[in-house]
Protein backbone atom coordinates (compact mmCIF):
# COMPACT_ATOMS: atom_id res chain seq x y z
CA UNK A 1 0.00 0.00 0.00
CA UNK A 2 1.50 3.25 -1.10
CA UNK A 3 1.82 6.10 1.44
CA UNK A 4 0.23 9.31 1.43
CA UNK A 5 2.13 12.17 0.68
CA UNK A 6 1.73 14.53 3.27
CA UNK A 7 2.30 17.41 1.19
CA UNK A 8 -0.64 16.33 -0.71
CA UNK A 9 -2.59 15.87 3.11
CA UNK A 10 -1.89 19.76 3.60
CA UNK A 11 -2.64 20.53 0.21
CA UNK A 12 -6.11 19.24 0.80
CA UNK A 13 -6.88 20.90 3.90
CA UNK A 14 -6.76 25.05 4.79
CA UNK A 15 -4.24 25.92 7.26
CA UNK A 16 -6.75 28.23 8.44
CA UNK A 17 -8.02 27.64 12.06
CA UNK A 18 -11.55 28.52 12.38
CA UNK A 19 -13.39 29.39 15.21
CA UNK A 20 -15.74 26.65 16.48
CA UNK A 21 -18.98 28.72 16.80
CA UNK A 22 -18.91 31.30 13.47
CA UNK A 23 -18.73 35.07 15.22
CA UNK A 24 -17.59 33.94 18.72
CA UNK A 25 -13.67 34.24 17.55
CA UNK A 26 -13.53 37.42 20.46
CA UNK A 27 -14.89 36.60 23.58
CA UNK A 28 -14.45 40.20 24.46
CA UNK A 29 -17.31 41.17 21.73
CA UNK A 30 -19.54 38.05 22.76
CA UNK A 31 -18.89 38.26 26.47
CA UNK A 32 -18.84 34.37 26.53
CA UNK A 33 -15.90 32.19 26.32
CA UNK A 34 -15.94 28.12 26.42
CA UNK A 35 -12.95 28.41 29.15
CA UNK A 36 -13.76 31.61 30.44
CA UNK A 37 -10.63 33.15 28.81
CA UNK A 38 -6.97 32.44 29.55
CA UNK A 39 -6.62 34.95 32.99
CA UNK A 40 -10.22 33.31 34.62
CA UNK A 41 -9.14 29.37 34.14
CA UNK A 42 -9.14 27.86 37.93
CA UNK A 43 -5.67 26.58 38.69
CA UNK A 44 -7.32 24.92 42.29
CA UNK A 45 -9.42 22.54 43.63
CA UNK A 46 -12.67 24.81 44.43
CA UNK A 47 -13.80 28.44 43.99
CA UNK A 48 -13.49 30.81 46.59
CA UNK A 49 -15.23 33.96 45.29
CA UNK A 50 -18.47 33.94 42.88
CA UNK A 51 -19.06 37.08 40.82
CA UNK A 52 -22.34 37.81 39.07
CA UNK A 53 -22.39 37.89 35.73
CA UNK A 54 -24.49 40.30 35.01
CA UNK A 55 -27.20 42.28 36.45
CA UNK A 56 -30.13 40.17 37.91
CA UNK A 57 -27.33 37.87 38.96
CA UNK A 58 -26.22 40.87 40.86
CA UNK A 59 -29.43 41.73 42.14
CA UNK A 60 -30.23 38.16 43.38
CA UNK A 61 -27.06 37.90 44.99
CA UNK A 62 -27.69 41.18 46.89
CA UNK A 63 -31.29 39.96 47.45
CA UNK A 64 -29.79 37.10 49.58
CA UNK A 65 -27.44 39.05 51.29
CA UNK A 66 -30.43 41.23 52.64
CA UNK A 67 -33.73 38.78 53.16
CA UNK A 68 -34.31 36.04 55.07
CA UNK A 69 -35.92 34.70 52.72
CA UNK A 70 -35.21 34.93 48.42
CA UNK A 71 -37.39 32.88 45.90
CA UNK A 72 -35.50 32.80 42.69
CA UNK A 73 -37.19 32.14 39.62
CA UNK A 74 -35.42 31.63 36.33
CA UNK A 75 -34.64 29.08 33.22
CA UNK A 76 -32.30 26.51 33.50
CA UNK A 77 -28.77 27.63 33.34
CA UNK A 78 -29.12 31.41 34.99
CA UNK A 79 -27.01 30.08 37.87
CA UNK A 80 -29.92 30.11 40.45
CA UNK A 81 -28.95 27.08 42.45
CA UNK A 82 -25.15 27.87 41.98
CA UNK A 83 -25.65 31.54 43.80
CA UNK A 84 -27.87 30.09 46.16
CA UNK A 85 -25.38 27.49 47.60
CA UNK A 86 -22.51 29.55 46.92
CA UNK A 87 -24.04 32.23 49.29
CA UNK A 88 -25.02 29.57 51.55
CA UNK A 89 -21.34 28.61 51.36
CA UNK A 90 -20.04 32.27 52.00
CA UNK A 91 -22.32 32.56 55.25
CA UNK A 92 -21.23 29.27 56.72
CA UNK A 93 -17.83 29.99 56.07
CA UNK A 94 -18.23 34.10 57.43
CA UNK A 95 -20.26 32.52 60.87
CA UNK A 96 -23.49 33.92 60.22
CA UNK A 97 -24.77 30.47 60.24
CA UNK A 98 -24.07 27.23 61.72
CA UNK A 99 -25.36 24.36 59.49
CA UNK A 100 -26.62 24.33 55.78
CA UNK A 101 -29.54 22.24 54.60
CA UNK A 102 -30.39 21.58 50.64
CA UNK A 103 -33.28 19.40 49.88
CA UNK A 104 -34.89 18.83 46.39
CA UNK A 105 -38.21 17.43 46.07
CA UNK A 106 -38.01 13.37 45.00
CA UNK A 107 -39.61 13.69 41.79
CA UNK A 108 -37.81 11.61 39.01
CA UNK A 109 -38.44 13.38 35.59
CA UNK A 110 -39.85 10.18 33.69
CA UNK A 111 -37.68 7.99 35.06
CA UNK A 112 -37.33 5.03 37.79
CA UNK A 113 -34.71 5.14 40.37
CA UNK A 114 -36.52 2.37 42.97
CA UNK A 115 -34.54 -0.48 41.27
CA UNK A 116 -31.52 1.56 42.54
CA UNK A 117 -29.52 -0.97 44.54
CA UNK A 118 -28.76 0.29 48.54
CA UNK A 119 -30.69 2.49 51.19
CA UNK A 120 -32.63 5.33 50.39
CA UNK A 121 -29.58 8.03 50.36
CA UNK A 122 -27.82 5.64 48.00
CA UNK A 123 -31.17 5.63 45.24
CA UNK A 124 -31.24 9.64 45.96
CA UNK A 125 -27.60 10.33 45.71
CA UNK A 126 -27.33 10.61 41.28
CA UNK A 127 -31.04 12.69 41.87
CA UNK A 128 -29.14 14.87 44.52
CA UNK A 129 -26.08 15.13 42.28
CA UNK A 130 -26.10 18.80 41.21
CA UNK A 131 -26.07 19.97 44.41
CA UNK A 132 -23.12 17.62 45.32
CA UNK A 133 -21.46 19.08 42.32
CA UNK A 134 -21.87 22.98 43.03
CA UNK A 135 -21.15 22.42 46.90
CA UNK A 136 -17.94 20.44 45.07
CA UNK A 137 -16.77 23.37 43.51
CA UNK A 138 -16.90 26.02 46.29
CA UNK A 139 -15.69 23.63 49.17
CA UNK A 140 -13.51 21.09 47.36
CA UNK A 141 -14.71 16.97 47.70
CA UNK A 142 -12.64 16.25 51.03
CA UNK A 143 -14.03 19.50 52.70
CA UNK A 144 -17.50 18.50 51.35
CA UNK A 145 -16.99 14.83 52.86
CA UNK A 146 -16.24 16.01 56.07
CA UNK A 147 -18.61 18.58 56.76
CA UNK A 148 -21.34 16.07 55.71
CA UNK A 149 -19.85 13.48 57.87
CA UNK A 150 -20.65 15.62 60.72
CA UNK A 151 -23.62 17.26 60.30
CA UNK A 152 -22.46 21.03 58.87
CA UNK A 153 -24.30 19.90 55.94
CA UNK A 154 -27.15 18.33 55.33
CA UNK A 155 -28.97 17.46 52.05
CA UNK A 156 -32.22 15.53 51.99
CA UNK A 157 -35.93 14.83 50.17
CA UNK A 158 -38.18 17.58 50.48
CA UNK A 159 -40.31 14.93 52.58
CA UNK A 160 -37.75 14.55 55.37
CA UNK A 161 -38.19 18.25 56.14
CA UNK A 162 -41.99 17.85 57.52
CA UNK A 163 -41.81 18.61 61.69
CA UNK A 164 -38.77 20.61 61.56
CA UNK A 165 -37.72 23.88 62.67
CA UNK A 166 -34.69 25.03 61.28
CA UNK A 167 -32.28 27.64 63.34
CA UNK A 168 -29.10 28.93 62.45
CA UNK A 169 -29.48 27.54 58.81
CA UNK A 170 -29.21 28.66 55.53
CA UNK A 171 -31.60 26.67 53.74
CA UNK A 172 -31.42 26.19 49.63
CA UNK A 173 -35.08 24.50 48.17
CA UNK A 174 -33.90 23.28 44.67
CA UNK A 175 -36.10 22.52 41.49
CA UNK A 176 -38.95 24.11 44.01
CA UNK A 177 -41.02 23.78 40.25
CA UNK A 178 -41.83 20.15 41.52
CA UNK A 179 -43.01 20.99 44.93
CA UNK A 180 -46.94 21.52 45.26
CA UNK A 181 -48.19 24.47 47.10
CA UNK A 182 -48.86 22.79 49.93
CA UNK A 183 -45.40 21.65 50.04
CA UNK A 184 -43.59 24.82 49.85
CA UNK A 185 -46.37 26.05 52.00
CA UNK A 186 -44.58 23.41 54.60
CA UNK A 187 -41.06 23.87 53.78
CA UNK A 188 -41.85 27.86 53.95
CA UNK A 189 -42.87 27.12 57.96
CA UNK A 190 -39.81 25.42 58.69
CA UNK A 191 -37.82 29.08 58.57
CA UNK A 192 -36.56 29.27 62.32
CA UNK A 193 -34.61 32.01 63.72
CA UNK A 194 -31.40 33.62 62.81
CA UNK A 195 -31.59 31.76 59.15
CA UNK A 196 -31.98 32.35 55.40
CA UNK A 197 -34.52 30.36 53.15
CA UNK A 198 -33.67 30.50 49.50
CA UNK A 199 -35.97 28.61 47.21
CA UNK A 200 -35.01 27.97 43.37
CA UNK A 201 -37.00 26.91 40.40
CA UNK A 202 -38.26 27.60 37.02
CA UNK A 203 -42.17 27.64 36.77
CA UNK A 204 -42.19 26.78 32.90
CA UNK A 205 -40.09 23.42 33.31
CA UNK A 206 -42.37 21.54 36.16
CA UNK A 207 -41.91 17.68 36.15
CA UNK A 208 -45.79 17.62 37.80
CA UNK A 209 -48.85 17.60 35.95
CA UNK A 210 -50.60 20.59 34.84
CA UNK A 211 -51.66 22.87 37.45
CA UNK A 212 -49.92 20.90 40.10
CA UNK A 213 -46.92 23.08 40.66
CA UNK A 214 -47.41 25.32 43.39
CA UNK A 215 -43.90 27.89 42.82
CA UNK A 216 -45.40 30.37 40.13
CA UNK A 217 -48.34 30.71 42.98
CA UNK A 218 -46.81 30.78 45.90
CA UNK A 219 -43.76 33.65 44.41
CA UNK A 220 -46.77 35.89 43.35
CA UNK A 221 -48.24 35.72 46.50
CA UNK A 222 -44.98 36.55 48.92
CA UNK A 223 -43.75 39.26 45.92
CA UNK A 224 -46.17 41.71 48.00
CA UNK A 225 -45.00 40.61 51.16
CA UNK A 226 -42.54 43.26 53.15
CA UNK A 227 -38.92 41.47 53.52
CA UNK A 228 -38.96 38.68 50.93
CA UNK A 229 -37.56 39.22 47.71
CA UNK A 230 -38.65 37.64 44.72
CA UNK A 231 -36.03 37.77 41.86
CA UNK A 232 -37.14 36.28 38.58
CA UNK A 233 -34.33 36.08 35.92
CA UNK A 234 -34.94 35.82 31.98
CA UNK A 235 -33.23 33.89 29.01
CA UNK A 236 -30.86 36.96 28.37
CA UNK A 237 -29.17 35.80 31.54
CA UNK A 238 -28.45 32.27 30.69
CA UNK A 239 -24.84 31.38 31.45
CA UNK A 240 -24.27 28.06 29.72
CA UNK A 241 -23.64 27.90 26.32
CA UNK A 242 -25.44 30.55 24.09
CA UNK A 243 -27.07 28.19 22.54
CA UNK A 244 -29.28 26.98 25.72
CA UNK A 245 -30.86 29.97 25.27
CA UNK A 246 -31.54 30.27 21.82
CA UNK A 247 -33.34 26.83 22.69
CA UNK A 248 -34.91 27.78 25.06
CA UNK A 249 -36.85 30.85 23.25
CA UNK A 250 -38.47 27.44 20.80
CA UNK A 251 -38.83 24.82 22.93
């Protein structure tokens, strides 16, 4: 078999490197970059400082730092759940809390996790995942394992929060879409002194059945009440790929 020449292999191809995404060459025009440009690439373990990236990000981050209690509404991707627990993270770490608690509600999306071999943490652990994942990143996985180990923090089913009064906690409600009103009615109630309730969720992406969801309710409802905030965030502030928005405004 006779080689290739590769003279003729770079004759056949252009030399040229193009950009991956045509008109996203300069992340400086776009404001987006894949690896978040060459001086912002993380050279440890876990984050220590979040900044907003841009200005509802802002305001719900302020919103948290002020209220007691936040309900963030959004699309998937505006970095709802990532502010929440990394402000959960900050006041842990600053003293102004002693414990942080995360529960989703156990609702599985279309799919089965009861064959799941082990206890019940072990069938919720992949469900629970994203919050492993952003707790990961500020805190670092031996941290993480430690301050689990001993109670700092806790992350459970919305279920196991029925009969509880939580002090001295910043609490994070996750994918709060799947809850029913009466739920978040309950998990509302368990806000106990000196503690911060943030609940997260977009209305249009429920896994319930029509009309079952009780977060686009219950966030019009506390928007008039004195010292909760109610930030809602919009496609433009979509932080994944560029894309995931442009989906989103079809879908």
């Amino acid at each position: 078999m006779a080689k290739r020449s590769s003279k003729g292999i770079a004759a056949a191809g252009d030399s040229t490197v193009h950009p991956l995404f045509p008109g996203m060459s300069s992340p400086a025009a776009t404001g987006w970059d894949p690896l978040g440009g060459s001086d912002d690439r993380r050279d440890q373990s876990y984050i220590r400082k979040v900044k907003p990236q841009n200005p509802n990000q802002k305001l719900l981050m302020d919103a948290i730092k002020t209220h007691n209690l936040v309900v963030a509404l959004g699309p998937a991707g505006t970095g709802k759940t990532y502010i929440a627990i990394s402000s959960a993270v900050e006041a842990l770490e600053s003293g102004s809390v002693d414990r942080i608690v995360l529960s989703r509600p156990a609702i599985e999306a279309g799919e089965s996790i009861g064959y799941l071999p082990g206890d019940m943490h072990e069938k919720m652990a992949p469900f629970l995942r994203p919050l492993y994942d952003a707790l990961t990143d500020r805190l670092g996985s031996k941290r993480l394992r430690m301050m689990m180990a001993d109670g700092t923090i806790e992350i459970a089913p919305v279920g196991f929060m029925r009969g509880r009064t939580l002090n001295n906690a910043f609490v994070v409600i996750d994918e709060a879409q799947n809850c029913t009103y009466a739920q978040i009615k309950m998990l509302l109630t368990r806000l106990g002194w000196h503690s911060t309730m943030v609940l997260t969720g977009d209305p249009d992406q429920t896994d319930l059945l029509d009309n079952l969801s009780g977060l686009a309710d219950i966030a019009r409802r506390l928007e008039a009440v004195e010292g909760i905030a109610v930030a809602r965030l919009t496609e433009k502030d979509i932080v994944r790929h560029p894309l995931v928005a442009s989906m989103l405004t079809v879908l």
